[in-house]
Each structure stands twice: as C-alpha cells, then as structure tokens.
N, C-alpha and C. Protein backbone atom coordinates (compact mmCIF):
# COMPACT_ATOMS: atom_id res chain seq x y z
N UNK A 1 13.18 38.20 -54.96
CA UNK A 1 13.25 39.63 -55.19
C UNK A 1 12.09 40.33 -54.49
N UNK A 2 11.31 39.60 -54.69
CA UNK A 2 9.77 40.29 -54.56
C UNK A 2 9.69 40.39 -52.48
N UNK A 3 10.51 39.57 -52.09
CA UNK A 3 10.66 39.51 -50.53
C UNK A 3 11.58 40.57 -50.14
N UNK A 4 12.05 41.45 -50.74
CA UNK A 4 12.99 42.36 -50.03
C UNK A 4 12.74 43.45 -50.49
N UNK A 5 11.80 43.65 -51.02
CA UNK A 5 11.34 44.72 -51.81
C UNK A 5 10.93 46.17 -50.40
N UNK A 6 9.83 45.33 -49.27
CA UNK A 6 9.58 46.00 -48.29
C UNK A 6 10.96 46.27 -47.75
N UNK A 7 11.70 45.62 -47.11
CA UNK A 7 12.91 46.03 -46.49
C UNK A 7 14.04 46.85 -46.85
N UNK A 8 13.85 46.79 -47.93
CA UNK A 8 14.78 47.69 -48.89
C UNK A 8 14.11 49.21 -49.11
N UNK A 9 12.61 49.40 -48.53
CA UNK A 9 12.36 50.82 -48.76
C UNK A 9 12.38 51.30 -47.72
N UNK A 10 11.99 50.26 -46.72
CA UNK A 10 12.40 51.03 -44.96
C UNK A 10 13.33 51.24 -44.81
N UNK A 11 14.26 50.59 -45.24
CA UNK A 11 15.68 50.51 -45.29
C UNK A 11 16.14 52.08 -45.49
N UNK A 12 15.74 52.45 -47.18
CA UNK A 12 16.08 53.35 -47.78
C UNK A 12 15.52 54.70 -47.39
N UNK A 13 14.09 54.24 -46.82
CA UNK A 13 13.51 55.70 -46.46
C UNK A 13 14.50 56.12 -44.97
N UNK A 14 14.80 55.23 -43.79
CA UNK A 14 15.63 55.44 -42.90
C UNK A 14 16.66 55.50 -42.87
N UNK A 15 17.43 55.16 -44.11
CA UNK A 15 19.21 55.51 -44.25
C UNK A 15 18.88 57.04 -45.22
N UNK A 16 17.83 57.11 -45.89
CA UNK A 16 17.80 58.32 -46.42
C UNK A 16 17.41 59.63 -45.72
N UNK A 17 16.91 59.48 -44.55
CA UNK A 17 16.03 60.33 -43.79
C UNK A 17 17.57 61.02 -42.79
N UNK A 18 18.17 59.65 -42.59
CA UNK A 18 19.62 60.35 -41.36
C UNK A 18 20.53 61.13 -42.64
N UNK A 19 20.68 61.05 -43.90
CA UNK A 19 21.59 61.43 -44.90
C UNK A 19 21.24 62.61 -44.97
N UNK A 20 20.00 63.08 -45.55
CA UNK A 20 19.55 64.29 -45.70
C UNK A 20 19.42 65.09 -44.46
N UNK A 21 19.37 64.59 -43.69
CA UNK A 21 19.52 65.07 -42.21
C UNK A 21 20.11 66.09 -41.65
N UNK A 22 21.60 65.00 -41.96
CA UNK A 22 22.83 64.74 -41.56
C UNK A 22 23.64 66.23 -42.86
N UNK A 23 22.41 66.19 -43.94
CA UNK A 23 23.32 66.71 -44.97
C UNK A 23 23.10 68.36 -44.97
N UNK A 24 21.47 68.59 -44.67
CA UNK A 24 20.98 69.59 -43.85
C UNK A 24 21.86 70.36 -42.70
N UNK A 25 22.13 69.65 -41.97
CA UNK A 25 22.49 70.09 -39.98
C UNK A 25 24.36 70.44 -40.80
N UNK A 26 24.91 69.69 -41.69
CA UNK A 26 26.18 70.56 -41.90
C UNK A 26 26.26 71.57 -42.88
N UNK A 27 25.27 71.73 -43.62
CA UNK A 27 25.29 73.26 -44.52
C UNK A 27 24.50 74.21 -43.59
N UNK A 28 23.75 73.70 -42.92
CA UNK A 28 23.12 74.99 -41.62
C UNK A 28 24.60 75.45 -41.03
N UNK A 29 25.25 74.39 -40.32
CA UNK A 29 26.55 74.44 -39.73
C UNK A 29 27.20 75.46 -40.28
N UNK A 30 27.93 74.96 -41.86
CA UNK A 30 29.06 75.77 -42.30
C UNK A 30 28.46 77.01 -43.00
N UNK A 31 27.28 76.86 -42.90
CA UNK A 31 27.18 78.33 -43.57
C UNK A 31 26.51 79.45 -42.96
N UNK A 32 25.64 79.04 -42.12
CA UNK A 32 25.23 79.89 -41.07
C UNK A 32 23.50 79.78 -41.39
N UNK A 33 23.00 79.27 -42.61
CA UNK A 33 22.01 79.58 -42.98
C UNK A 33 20.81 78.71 -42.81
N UNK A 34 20.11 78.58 -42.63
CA UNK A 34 19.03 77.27 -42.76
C UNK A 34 17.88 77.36 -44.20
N UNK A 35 17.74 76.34 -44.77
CA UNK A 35 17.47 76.34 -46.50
C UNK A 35 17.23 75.33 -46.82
N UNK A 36 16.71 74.97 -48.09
CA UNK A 36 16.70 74.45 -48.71
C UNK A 36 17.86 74.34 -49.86
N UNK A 37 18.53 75.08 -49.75
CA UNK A 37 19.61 74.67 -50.70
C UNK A 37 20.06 73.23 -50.97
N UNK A 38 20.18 72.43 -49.87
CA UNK A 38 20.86 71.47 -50.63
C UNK A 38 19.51 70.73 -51.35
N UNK A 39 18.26 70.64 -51.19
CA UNK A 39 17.64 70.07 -51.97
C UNK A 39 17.78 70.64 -53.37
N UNK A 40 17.70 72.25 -53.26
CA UNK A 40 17.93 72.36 -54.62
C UNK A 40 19.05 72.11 -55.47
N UNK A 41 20.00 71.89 -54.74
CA UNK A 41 21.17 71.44 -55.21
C UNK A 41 21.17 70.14 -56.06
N UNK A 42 20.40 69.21 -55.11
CA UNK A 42 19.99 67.81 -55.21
C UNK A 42 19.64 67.74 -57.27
N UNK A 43 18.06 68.74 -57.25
CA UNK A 43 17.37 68.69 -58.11
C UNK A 43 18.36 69.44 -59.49
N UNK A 44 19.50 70.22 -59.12
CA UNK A 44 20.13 70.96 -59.99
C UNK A 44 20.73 69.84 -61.26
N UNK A 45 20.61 68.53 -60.05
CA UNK A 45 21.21 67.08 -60.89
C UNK A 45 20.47 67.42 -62.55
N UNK A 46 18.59 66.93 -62.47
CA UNK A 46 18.33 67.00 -63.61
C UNK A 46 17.80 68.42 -64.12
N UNK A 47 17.51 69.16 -63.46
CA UNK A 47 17.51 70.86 -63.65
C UNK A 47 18.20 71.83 -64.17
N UNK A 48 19.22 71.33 -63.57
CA UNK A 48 20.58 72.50 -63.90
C UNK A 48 20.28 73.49 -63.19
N UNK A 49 21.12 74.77 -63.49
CA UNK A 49 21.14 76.12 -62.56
C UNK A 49 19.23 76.81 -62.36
N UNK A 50 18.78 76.03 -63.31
CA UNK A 50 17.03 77.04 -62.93
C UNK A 50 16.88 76.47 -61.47
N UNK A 51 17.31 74.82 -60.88
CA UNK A 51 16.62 74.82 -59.82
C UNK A 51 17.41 75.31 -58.73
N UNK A 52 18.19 76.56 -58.48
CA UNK A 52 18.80 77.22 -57.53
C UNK A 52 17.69 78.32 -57.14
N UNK A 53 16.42 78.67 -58.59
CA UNK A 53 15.84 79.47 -58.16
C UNK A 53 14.48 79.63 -58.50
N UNK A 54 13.85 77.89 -58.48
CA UNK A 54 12.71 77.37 -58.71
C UNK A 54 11.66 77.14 -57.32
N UNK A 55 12.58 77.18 -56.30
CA UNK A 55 12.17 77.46 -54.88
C UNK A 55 11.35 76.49 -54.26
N UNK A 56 10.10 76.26 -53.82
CA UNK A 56 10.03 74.64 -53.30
C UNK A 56 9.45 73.55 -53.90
N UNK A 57 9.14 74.08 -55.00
CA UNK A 57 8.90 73.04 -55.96
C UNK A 57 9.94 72.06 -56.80
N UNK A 58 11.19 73.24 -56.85
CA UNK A 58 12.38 72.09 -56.89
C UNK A 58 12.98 71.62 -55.74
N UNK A 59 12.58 71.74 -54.47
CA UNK A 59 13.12 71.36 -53.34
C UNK A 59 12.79 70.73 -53.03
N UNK A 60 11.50 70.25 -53.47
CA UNK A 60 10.33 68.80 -53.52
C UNK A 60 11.19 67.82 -54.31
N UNK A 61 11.16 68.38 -55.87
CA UNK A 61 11.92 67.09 -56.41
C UNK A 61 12.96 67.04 -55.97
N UNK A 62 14.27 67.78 -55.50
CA UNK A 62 15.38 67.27 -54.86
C UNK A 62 15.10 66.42 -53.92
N UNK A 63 14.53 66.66 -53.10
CA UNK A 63 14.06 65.67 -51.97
C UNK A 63 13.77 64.40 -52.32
N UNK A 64 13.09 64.16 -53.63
CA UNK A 64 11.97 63.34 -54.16
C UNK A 64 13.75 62.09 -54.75
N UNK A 65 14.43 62.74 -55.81
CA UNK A 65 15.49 62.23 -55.88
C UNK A 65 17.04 61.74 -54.66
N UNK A 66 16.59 62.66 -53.81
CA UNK A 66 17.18 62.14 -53.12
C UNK A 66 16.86 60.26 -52.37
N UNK A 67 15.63 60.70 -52.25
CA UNK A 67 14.83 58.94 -51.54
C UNK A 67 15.03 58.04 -52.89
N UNK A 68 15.13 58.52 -54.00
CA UNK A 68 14.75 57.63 -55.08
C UNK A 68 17.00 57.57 -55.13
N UNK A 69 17.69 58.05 -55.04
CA UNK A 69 19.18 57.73 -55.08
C UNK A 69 19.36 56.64 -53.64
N UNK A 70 18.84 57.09 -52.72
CA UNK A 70 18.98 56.01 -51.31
C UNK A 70 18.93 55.08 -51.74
N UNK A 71 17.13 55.00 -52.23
CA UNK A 71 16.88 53.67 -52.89
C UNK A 71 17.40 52.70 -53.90
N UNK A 72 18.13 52.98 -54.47
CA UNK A 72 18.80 52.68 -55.52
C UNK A 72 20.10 52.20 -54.49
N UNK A 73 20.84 53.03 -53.61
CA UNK A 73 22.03 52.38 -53.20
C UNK A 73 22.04 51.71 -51.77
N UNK A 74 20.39 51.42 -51.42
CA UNK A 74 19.82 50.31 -50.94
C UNK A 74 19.91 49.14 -51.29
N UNK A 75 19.25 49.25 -52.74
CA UNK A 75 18.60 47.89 -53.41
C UNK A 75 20.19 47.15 -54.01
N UNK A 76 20.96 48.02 -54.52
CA UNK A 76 22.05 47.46 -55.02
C UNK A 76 22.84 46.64 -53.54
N UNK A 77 23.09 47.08 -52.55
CA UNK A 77 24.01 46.33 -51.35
C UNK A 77 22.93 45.32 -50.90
N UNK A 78 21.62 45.24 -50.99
CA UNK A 78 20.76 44.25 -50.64
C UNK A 78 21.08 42.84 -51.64
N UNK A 79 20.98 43.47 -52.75
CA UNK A 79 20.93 42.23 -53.98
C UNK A 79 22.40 41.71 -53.90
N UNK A 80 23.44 41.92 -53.44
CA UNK A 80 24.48 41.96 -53.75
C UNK A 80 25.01 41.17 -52.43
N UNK A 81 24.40 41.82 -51.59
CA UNK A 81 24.89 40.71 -50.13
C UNK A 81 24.79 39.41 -50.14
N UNK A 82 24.19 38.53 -50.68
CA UNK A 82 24.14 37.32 -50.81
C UNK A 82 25.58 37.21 -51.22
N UNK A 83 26.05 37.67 -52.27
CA UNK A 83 27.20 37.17 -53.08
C UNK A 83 28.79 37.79 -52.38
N UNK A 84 28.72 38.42 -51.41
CA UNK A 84 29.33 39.38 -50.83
C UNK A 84 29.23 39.03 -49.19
N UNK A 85 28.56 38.58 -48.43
CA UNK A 85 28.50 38.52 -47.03
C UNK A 85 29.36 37.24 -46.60
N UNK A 86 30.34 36.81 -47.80
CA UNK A 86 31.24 35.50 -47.38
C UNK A 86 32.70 36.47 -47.35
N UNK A 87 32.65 37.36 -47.48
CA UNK A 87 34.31 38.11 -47.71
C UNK A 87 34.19 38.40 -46.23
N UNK A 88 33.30 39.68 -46.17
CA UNK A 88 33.38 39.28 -44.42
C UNK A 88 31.80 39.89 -43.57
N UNK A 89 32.27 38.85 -42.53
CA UNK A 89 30.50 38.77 -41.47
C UNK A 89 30.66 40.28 -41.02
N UNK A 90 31.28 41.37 -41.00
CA UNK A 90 31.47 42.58 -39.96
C UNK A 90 30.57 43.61 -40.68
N UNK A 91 29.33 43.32 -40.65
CA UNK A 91 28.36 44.74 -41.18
C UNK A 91 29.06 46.03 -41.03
N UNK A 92 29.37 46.74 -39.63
CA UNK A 92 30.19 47.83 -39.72
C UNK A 92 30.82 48.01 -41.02
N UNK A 93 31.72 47.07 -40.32
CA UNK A 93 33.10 47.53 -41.71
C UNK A 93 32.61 47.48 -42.80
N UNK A 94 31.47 46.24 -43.38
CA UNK A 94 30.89 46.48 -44.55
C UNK A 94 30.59 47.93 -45.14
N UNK A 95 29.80 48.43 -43.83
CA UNK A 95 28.81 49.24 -44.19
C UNK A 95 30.02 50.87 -44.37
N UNK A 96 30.97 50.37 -43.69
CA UNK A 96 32.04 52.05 -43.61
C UNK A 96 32.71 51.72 -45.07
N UNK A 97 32.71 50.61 -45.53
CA UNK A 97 33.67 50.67 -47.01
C UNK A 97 32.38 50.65 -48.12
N UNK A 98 31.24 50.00 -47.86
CA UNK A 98 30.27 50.36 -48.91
C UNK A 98 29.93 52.14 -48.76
N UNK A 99 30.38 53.07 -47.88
CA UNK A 99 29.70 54.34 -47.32
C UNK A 99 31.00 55.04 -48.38
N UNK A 100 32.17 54.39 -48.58
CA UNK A 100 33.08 54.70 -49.12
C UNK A 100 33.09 54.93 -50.57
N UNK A 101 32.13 53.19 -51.49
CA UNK A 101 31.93 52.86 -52.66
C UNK A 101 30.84 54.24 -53.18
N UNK A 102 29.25 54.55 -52.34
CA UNK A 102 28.69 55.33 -52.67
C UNK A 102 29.07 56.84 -52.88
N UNK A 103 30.39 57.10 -52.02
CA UNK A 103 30.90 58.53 -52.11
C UNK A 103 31.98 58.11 -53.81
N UNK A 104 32.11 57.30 -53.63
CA UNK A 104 33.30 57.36 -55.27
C UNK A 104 32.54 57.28 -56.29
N UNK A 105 31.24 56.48 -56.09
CA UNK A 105 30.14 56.53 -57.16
C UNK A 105 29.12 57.31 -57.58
N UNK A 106 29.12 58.25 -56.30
CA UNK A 106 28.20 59.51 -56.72
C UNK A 106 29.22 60.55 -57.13
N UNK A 107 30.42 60.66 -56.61
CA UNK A 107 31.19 62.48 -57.00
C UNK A 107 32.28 61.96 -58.26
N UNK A 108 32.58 60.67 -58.63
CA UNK A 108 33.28 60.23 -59.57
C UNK A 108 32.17 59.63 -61.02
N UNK A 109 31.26 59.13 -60.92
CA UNK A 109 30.50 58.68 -61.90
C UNK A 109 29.05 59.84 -62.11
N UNK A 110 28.27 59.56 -60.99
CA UNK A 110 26.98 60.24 -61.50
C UNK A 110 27.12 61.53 -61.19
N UNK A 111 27.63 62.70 -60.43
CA UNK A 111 27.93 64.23 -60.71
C UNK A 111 28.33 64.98 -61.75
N UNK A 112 29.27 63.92 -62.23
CA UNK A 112 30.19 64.57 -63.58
C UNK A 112 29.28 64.51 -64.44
N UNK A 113 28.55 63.62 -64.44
CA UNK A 113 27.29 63.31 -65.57
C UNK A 113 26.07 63.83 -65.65
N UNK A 114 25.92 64.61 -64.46
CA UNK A 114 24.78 65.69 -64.04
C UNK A 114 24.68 67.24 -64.61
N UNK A 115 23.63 67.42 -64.03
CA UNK A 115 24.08 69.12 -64.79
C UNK A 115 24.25 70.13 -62.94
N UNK A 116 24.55 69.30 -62.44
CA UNK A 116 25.32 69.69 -61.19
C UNK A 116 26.41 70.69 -61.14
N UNK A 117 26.45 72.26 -60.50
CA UNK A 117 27.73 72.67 -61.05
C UNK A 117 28.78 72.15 -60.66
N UNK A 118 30.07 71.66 -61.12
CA UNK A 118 31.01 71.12 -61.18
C UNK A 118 32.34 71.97 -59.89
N UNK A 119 32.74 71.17 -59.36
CA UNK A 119 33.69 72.06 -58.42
C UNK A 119 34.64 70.52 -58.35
N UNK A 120 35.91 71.40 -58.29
CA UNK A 120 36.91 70.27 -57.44
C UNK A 120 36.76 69.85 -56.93
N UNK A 121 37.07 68.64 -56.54
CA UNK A 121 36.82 67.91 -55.11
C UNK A 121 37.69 68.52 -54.21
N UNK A 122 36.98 68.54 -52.97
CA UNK A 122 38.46 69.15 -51.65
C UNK A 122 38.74 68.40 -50.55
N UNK A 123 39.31 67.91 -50.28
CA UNK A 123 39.94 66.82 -49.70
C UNK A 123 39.02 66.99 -48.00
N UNK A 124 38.74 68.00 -47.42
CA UNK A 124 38.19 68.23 -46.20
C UNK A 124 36.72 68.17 -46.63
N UNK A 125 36.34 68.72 -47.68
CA UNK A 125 34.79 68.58 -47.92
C UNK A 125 34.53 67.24 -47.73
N UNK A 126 35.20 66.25 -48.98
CA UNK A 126 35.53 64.82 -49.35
C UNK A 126 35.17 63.86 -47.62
N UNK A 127 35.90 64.17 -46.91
CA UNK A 127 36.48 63.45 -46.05
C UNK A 127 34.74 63.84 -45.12
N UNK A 128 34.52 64.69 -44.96
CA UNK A 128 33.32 65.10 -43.80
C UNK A 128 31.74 64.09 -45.20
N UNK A 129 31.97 64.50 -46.22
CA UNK A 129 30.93 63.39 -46.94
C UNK A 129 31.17 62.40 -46.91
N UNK A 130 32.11 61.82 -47.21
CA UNK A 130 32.27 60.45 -46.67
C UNK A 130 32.21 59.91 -45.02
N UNK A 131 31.96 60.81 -44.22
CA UNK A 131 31.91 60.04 -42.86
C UNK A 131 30.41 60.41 -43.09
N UNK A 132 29.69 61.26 -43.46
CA UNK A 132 28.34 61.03 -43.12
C UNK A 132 27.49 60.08 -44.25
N UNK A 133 28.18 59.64 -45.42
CA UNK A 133 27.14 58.66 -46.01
C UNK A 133 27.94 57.02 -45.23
N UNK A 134 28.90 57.03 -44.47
CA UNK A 134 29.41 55.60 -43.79
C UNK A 134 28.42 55.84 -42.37
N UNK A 135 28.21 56.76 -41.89
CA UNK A 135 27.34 56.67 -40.41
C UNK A 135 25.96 56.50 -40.83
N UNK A 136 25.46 57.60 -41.90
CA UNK A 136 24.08 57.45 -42.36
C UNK A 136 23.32 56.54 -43.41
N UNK A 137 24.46 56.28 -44.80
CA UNK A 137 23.41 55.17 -45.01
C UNK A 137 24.22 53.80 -45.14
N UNK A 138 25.76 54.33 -44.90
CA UNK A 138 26.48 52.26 -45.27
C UNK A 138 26.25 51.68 -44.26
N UNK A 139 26.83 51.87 -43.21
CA UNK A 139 26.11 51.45 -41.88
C UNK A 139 24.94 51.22 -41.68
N UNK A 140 24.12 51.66 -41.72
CA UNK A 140 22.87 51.57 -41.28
C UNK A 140 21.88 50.63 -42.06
N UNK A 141 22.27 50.63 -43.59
CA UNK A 141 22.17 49.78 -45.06
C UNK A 141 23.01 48.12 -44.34
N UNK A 142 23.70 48.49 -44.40
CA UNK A 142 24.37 46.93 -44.25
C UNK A 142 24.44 46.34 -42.85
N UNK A 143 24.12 47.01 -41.49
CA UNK A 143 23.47 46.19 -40.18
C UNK A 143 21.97 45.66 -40.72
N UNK A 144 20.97 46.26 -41.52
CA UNK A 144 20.02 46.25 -41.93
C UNK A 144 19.62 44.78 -42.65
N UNK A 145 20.57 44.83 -43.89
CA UNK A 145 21.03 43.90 -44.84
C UNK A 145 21.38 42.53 -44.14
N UNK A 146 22.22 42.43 -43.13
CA UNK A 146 23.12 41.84 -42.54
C UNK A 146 21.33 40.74 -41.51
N UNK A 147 21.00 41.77 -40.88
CA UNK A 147 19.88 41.30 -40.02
C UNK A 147 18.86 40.45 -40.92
N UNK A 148 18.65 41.38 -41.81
CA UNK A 148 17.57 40.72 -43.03
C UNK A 148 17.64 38.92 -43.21
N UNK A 149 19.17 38.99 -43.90
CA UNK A 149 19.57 38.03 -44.26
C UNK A 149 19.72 36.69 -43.44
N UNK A 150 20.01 37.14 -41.88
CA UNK A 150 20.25 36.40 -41.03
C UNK A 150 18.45 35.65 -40.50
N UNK A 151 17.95 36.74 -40.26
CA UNK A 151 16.42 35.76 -40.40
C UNK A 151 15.87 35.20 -41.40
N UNK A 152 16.21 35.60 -42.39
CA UNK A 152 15.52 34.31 -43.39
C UNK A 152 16.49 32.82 -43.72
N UNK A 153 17.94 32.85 -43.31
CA UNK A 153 18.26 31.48 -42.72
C UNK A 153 17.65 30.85 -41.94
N UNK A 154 17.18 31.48 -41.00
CA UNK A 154 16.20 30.64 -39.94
C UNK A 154 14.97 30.58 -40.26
N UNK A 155 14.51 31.26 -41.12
CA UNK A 155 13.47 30.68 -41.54
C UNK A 155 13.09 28.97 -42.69
C-alpha cells in the first residue's frame, strides 16, 4: 500500500489538473464567461447554495475537493488493478470504461447525496462529461496504473 501511495497522488494531481481544466475551458466555452463557477459549484457539494456566493474562498475549497475526489478515484482503480488487469491488458479501453464507472458514480450516487442543486440529467450534457472524465482522468489513471504495475513485475 504504502508503495503506491506516491504514484497515486501524481497520478491524481495530473488526471485532476486536465479534469478541472478540461472542466473550466467548456463552461468558459458554453457560456461565454470565465469564473470560478464551477469551483463553486464543486464546493456547493458540502456548502450548498451559500457557496455560489462565498467567492474565492469557496473556490479554494471546491478546488481543494476537487483533488481530494481525483484522489479518491485514483486510489480506488490503483488498488483494484491488481484484481482487474486479467479481464483485459488494453489500458485505453480500461481507462474509457473506468471514465464511464466515475461519471455513473459521481451524477448517480454522490450528487444526489450532495447539497448540489439537483437538475436532470441531459443526455448531451451527459455525453460531453463523460468524454472529458474518459480523456482526462480514466485514461490517463489507467495508462498510469497499467505502467506502474508493469515495473514492479520487473522489479
């Protein structure tokens, strides 16, 4: 455990860094605006509606939760690859169907459970989040994972 501990935060700080990025550059996109919103959005998780207008001090902790959610769906595909990298050797594909698991597990389990405001899911929103957590962190998580694992056989 104690050996993957480093790799799993580089891991997480660099699959988290292209996510938020990535998550940034399309609300600039669709909305015209450049902000912090989605951090506060982020923080609205344990906040609720005050952090829409707590300003960068909740945009800190959104941020802050955001690296600490990476991390978490870092450490879980790390610990888990051992038991899992016999179904199949193709990191990609791993990493586009684990990019898949984290979108059903964040907007189906932990949102609903947030004090996040609640909206339908929309099938075009859906579809553009799910290609950016499979490019930004499943991918990038499970070539990562995949490499990890492969040098300490040879070791």
């Amino acid at each position: 455990m104690k050996r993957i501990l480093t790799p799993v935060l580089f891991t997480a700080l660099f699959a988290g860094t292209l996510d938020i990025a990535a998550a940034m550059v399309n609300y600039s996109v669709s909305t015209g605006n450049v902000s912090t919103a989605v951090l506060r959005f982020i923080a609205s998780g344990v906040f609720g509606s005050e952090a829409f207008s707590g300003g960068m001090m909740m945009a800190a902790c959104g941020l802050i939760f955001h690296y600490c959610i990476a991390f978490f769906w870092t450490m879980v595909y790390f610990l888990l690859y051992p038991h899992i990298q016999s179904v199949g050797s193709n990191a990609y594909l791993a990493g586009a169907f684990y990019g898949v698991i984290i979108w059903c597990g964040m907007n189906l389990i932990v949102l609903p459970c947030s004090n996040v405001p609640h909206h339908p899911i929309d099938a075009a929103n859906a579809a553009e989040a799910i290609a950016i957590l499979i490019i930004c962190i499943g991918i990038p998580v499970a070539v990562i994972a995949h490499r990890f694992y492969s040098m300490q056989k040879k070791q």
